[in-house]
C-alpha atoms as a PDB file:
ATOM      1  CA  UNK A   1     247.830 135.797  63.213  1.00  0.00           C
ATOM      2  CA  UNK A   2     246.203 136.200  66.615  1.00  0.00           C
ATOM      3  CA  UNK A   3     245.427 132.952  68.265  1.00  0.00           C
ATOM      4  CA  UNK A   4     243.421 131.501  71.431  1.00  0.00           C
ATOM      5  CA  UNK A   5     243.755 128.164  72.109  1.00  0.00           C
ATOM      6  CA  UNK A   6     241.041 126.523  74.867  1.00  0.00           C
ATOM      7  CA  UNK A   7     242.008 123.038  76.046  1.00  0.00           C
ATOM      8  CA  UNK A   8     240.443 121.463  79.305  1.00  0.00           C
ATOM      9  CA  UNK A   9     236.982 120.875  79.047  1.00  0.00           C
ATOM     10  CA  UNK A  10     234.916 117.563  79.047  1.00  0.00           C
ATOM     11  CA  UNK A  11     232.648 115.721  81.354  1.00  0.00           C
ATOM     12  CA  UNK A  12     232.571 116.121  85.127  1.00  0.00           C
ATOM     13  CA  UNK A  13     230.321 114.940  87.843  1.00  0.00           C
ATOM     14  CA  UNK A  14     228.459 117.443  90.158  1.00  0.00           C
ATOM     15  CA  UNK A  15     231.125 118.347  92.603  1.00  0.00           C
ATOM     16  CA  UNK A  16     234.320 117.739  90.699  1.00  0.00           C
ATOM     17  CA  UNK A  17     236.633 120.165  89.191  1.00  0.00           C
ATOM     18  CA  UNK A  18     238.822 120.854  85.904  1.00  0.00           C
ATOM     19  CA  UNK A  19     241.283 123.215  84.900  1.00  0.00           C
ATOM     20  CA  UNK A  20     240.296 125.303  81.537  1.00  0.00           C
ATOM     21  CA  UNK A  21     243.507 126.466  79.795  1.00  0.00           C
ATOM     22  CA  UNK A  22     243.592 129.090  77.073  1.00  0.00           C
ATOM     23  CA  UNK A  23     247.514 129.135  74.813  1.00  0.00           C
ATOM     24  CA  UNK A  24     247.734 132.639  72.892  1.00  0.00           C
ATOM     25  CA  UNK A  25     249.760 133.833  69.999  1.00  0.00           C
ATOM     26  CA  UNK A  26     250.119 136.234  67.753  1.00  0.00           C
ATOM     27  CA  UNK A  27     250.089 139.199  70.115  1.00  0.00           C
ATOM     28  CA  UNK A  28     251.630 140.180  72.957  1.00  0.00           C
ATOM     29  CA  UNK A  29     249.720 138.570  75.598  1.00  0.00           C
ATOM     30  CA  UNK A  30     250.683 140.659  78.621  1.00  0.00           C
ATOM     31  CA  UNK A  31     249.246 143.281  77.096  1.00  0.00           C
ATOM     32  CA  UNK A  32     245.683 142.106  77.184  1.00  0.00           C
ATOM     33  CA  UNK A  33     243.316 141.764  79.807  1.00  0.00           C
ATOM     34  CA  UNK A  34     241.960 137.851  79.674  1.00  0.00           C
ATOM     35  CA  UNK A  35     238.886 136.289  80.225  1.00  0.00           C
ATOM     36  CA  UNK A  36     236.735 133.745  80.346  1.00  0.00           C
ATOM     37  CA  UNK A  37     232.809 133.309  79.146  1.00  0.00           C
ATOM     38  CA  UNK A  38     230.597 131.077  78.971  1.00  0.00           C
ATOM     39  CA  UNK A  39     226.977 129.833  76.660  1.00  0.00           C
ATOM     40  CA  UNK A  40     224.502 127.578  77.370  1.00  0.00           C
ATOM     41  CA  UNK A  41     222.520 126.441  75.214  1.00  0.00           C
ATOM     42  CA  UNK A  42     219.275 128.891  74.547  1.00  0.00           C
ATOM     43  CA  UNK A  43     221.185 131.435  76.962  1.00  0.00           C
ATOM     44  CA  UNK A  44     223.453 134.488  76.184  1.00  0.00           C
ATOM     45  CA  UNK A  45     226.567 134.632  76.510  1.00  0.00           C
ATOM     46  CA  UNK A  46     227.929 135.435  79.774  1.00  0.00           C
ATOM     47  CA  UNK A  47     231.232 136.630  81.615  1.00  0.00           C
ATOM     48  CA  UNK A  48     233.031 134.192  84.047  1.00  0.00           C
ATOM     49  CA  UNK A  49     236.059 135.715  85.285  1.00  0.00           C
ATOM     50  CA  UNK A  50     238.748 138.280  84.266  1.00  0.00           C
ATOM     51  CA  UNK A  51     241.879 139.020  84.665  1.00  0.00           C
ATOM     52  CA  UNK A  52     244.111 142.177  84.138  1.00  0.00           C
ATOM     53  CA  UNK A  53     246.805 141.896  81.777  1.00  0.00           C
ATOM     54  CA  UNK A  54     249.705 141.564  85.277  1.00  0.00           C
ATOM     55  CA  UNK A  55     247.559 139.656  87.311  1.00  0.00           C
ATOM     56  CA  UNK A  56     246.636 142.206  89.896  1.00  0.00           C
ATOM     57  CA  UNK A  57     243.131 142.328  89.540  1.00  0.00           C
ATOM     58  CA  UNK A  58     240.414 139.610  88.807  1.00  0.00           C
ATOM     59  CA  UNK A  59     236.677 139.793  88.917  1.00  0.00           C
ATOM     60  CA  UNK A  60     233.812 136.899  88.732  1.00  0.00           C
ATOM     61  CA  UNK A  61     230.473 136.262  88.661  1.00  0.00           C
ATOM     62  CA  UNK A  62     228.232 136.322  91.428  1.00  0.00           C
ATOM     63  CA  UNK A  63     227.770 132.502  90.030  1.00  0.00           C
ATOM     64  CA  UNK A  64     231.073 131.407  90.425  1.00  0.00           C
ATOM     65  CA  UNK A  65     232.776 133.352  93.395  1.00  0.00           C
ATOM     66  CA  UNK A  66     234.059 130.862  95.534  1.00  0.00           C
ATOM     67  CA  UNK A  67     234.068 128.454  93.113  1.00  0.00           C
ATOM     68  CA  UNK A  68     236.372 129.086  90.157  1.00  0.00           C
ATOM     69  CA  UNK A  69     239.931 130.646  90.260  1.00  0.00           C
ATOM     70  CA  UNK A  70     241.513 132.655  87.261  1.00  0.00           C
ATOM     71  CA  UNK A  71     245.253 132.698  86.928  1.00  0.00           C
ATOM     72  CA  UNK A  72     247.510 133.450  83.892  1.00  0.00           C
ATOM     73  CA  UNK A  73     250.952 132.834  83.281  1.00  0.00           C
ATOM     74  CA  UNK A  74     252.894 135.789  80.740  1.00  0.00           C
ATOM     75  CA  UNK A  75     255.902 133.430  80.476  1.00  0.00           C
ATOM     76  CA  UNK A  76     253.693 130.569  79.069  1.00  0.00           C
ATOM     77  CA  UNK A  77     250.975 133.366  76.980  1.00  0.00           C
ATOM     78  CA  UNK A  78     248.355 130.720  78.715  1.00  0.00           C
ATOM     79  CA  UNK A  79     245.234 132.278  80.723  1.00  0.00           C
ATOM     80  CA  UNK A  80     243.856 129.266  83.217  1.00  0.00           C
ATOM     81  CA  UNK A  81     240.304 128.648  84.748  1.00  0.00           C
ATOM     82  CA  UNK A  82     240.513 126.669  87.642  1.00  0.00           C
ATOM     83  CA  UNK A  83     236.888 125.721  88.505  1.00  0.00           C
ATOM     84  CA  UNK A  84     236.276 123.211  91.679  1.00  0.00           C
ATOM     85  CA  UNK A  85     232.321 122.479  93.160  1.00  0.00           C
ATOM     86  CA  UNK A  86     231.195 121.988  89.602  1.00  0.00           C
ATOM     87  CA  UNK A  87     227.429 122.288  89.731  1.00  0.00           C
ATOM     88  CA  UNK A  88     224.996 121.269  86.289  1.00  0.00           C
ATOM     89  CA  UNK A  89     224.503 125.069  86.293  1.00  0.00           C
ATOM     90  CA  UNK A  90     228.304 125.705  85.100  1.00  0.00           C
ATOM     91  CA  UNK A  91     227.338 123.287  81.963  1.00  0.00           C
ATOM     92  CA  UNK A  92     227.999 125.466  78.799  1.00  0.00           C
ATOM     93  CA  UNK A  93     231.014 126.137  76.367  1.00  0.00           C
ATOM     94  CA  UNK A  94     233.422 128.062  77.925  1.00  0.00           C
ATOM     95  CA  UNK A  95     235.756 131.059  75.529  1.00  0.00           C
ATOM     96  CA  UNK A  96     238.541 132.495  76.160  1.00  0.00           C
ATOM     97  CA  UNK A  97     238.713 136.409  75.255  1.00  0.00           C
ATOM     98  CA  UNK A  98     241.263 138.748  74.983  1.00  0.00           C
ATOM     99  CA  UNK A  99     241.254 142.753  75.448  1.00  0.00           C
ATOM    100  CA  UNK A 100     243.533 144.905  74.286  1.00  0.00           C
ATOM    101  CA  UNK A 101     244.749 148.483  75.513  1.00  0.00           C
ATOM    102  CA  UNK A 102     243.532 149.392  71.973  1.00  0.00           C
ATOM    103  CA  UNK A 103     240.237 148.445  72.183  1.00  0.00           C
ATOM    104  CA  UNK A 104     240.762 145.201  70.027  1.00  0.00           C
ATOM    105  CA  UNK A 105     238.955 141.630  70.962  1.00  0.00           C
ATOM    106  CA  UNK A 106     240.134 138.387  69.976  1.00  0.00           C
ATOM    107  CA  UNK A 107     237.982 135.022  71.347  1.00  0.00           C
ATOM    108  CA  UNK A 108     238.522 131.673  71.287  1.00  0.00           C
ATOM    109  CA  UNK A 109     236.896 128.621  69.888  1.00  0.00           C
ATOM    110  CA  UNK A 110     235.244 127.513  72.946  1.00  0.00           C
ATOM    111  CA  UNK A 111     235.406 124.183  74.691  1.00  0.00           C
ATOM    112  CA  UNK A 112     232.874 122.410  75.789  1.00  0.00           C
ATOM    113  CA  UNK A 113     232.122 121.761  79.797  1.00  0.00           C
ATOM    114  CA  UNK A 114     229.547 119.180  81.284  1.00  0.00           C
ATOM    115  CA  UNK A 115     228.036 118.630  84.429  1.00  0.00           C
ATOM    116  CA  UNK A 116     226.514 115.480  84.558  1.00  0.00           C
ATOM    117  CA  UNK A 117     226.071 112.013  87.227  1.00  0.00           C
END
């Protein structure tokens, strides 16, 4: 059974950083594109970051360029959100997605990040 995994998330002052980290199983991860939204309450959901399924090529939001960094690892089937300058802005829960060559989607629970003095 697929599986995604978020771990990482929790309270932060403006300014400071944390490290999202997203474990898959049940398919074969380096296969699949990864990456990483994000809801705020009363908002849509929105994309954060992506990442082709070797690495090669990653994309971000005009919000976050700069800011964040997304990395994956195929030996560990783990996807990783580095995100540093946290602003109150970036508050929301953060998924983990996964897109296959076939067209298939598989998302995460979410984990929840705050920005907050």
């Amino acid at each position: 059974q697929e599986q995604l995994v978020e771990s990482g998330g929790g309270l932060v002052q403006p300014g400071g950083s944390l490290r999202l980290s997203c474990a898959v199983s049940g398919f074969t991860f380096s296969r699949y594109a990864m990456r990483w939204y994000r809801q705020a309450p009363g908002k849509e959901r929105e994309l954060v970051a992506g990442i082709s399924s070797f690495g090669g090529v990653t994309t971000y939001a005009d919000s976050v360029k700069g800011r964040f960094t997304i990395s994956r690892d195929n030996a560990k089937n783990t996807v990783y959100l580095q995100m540093n300058s946290l602003k109150p802005e970036d508050t929301a829960v953060y998924y983990c997605n996964a897109a296959g060559p076939s067209g298939d989607y598989y998302w995460g629970q979410g984990t929840q990040v705050t920005v907050s003095s």
